[in-house]
N, C-alpha and C. Protein backbone atom coordinates (compact mmCIF):
# COMPACT_ATOMS: atom_id res chain seq x y z
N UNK A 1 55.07 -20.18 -39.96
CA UNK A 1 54.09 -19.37 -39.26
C UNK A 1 52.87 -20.25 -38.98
N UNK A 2 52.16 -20.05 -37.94
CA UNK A 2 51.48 -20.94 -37.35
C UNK A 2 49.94 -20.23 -37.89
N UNK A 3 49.06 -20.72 -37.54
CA UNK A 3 47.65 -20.71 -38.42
C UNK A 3 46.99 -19.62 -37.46
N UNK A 4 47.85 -19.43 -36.30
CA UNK A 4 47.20 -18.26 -35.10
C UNK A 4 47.92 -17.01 -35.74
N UNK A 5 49.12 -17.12 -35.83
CA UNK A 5 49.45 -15.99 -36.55
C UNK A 5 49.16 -15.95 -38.17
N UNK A 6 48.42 -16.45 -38.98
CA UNK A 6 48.35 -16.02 -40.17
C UNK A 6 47.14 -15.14 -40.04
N UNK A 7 45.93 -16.00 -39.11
CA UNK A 7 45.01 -15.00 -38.84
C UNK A 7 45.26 -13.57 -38.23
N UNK A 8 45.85 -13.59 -37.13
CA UNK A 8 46.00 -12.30 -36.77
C UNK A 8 46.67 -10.94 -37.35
N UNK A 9 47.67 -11.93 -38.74
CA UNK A 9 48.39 -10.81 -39.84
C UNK A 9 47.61 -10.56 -40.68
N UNK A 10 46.24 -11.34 -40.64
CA UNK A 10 45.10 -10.99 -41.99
C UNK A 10 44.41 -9.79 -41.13
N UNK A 11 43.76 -10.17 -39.52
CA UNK A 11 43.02 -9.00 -39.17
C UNK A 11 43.92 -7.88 -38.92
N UNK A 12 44.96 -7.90 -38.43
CA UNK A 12 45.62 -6.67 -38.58
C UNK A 12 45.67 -5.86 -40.16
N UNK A 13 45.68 -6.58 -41.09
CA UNK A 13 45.77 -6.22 -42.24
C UNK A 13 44.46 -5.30 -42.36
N UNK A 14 43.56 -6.25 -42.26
CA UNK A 14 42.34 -5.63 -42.34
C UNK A 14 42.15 -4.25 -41.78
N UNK A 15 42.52 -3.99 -39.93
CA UNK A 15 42.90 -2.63 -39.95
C UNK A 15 43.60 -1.72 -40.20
N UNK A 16 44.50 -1.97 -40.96
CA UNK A 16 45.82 -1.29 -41.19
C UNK A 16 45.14 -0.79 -42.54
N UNK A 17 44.48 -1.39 -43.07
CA UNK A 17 43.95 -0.95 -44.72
C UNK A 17 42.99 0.35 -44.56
N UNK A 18 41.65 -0.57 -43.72
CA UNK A 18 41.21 0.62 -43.70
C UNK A 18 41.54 1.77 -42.85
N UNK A 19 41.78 1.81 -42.19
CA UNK A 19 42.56 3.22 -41.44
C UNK A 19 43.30 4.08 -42.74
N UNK A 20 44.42 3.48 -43.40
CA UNK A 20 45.04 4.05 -44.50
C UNK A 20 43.82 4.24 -45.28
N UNK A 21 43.20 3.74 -45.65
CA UNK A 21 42.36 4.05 -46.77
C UNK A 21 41.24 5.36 -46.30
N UNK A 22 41.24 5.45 -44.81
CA UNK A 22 40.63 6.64 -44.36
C UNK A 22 41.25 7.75 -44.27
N UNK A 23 42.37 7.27 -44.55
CA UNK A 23 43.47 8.91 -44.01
C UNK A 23 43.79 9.26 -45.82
N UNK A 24 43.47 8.42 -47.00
CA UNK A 24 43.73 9.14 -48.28
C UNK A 24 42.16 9.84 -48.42
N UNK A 25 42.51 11.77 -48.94
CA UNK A 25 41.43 11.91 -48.99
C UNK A 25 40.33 11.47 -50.25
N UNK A 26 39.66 12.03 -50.56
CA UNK A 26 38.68 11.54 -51.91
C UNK A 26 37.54 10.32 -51.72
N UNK A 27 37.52 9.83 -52.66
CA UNK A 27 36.94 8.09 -52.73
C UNK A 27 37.73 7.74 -53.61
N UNK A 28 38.18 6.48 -53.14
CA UNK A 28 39.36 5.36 -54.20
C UNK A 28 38.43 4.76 -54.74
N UNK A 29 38.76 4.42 -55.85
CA UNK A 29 38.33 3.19 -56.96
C UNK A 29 38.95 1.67 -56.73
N UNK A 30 39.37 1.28 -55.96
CA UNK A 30 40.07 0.15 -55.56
C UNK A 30 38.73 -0.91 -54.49
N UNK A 31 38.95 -1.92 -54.91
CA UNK A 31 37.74 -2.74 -53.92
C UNK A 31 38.46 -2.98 -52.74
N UNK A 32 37.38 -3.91 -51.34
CA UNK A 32 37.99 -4.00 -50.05
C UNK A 32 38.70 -5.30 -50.37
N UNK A 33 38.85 -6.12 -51.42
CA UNK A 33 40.00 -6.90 -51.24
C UNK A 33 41.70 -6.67 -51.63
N UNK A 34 41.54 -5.50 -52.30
CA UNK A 34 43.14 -4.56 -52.44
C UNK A 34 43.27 -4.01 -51.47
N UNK A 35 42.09 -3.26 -50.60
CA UNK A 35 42.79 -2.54 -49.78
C UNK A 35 43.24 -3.35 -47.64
N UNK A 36 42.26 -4.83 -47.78
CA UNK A 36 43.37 -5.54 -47.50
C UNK A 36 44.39 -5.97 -47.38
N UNK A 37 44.91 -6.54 -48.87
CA UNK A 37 45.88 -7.34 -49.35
C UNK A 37 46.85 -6.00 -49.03
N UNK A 38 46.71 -4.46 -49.30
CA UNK A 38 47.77 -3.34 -49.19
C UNK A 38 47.55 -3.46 -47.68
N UNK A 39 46.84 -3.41 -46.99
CA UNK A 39 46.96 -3.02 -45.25
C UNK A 39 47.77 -4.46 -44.62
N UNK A 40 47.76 -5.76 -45.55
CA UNK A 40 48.53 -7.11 -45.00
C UNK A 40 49.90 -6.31 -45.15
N UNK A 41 50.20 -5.94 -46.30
CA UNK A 41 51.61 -5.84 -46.68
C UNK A 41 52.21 -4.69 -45.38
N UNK A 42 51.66 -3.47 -45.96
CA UNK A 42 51.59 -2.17 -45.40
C UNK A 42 52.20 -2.51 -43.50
N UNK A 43 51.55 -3.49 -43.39
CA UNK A 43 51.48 -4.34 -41.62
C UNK A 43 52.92 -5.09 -41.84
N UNK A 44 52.83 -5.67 -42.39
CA UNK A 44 54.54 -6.25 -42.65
C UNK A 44 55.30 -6.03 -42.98
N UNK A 45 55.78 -4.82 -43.46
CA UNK A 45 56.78 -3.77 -44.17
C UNK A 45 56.97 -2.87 -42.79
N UNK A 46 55.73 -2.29 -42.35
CA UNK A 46 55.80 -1.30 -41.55
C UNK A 46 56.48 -1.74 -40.31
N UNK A 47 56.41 -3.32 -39.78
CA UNK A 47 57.03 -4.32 -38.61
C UNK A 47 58.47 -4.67 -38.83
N UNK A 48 58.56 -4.47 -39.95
CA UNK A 48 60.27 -5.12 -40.37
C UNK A 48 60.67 -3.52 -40.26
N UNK A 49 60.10 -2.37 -40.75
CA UNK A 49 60.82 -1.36 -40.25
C UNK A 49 60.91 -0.32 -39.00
N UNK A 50 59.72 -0.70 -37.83
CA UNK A 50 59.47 -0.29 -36.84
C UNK A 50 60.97 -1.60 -36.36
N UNK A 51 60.73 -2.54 -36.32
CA UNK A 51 62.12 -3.41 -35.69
C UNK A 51 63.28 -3.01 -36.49
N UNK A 52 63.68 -2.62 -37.83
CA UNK A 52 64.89 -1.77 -37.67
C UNK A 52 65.35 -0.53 -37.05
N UNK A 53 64.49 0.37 -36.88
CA UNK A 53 64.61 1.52 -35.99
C UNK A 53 64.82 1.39 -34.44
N UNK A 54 64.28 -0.26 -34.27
CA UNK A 54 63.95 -0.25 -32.91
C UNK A 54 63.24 -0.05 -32.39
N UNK A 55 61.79 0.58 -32.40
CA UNK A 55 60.81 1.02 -31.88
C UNK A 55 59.03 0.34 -32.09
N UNK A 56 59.57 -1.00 -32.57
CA UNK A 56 58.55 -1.95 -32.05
C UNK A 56 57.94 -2.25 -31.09
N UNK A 57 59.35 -2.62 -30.09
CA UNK A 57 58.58 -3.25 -28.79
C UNK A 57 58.99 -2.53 -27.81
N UNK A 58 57.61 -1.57 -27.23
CA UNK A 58 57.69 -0.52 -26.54
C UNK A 58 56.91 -0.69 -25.34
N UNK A 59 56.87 -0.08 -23.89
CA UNK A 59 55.98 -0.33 -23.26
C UNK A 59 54.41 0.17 -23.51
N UNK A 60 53.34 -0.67 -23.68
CA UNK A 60 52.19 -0.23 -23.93
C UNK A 60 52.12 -0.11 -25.38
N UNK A 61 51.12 0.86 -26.18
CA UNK A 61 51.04 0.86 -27.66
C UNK A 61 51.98 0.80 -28.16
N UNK A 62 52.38 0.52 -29.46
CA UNK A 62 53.58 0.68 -29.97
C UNK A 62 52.99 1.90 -31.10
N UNK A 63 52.85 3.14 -30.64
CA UNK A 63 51.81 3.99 -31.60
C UNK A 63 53.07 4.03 -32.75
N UNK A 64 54.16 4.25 -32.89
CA UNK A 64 55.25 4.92 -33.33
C UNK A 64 54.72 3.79 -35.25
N UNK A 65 55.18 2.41 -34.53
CA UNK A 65 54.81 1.06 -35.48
C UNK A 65 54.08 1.21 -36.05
N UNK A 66 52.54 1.48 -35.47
CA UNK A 66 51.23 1.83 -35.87
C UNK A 66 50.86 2.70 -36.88
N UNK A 67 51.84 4.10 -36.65
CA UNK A 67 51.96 5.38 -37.89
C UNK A 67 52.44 4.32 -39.01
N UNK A 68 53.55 4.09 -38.87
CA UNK A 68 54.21 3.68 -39.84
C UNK A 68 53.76 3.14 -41.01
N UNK A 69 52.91 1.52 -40.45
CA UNK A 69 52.20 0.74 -40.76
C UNK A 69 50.85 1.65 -41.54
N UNK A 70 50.29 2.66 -41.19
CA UNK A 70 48.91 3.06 -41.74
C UNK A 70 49.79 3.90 -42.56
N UNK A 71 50.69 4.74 -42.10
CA UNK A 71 51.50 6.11 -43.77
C UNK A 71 51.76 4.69 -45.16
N UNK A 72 52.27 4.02 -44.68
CA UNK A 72 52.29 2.91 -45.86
C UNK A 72 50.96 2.31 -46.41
N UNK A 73 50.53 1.94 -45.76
CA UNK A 73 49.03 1.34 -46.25
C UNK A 73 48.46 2.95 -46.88
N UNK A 74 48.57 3.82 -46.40
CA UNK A 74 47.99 4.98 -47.31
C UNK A 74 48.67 5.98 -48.17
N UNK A 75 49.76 4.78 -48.62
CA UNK A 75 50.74 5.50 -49.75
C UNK A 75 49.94 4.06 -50.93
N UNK A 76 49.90 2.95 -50.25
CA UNK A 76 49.45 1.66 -51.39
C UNK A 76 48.23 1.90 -51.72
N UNK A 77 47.56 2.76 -50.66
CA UNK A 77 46.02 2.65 -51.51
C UNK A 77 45.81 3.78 -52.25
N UNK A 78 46.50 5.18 -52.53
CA UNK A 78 46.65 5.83 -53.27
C UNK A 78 47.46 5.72 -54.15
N UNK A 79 48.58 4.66 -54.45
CA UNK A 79 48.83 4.22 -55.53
C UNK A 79 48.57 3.63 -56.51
N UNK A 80 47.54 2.40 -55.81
CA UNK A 80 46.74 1.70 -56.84
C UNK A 80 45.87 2.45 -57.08
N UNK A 81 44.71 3.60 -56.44
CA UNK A 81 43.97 4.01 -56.45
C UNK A 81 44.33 4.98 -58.46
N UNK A 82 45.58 5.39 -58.09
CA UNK A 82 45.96 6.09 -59.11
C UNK A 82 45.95 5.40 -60.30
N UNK A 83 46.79 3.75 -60.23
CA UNK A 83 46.87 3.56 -60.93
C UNK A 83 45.58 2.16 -62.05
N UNK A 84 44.72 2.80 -61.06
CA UNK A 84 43.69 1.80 -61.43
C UNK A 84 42.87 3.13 -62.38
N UNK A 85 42.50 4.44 -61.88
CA UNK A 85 42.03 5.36 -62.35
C UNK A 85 41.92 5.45 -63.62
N UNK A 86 43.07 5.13 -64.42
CA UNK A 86 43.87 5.78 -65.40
C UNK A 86 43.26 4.92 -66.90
N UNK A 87 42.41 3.89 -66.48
CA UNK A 87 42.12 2.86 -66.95
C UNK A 87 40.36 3.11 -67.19
């Protein structure tokens, strides 16, 4: 992976986090460098499974990808959120 795309999988990350982290309700206990590192992943999980379904590369937005990508990022930040709580 080239140094153009590592950046652009970090800023995507970056939105993919917080968006998820806006759609869990409450306030999380988790800092903005977890809920990065969950919106990086959340972005790369959600791409490997928008391209198994097929519905990656679409004309115009790929909104379908986009859900995907943020329901995951806002399943990770209410997980850690949980499991940081507990502590």
């Amino acid at each position: 992976m080239e140094i153009a795309g590592i950046i652009s999988a970090i800023v995507i990350g970056i939105v993919i986090g917080v968006l998820g982290r806006l759609v869990v309700p409450g306030r999380q206990h988790i800092g903005i460098l977890l809920t990065i590192l969950v919106g990086i992943v959340a972005a790369l999980i959600g791409s490997a499974i928008a391209n198994a379904f097929d519905v990656a590369d679409t004309n115009g937005i790929d909104w379908i990808e986009w859900l995907i990508q943020i329901g995951l990022a806002a399943l990770g930040v209410a997980a850690l959120d949980r499991s940081t709580a507990h502590r």
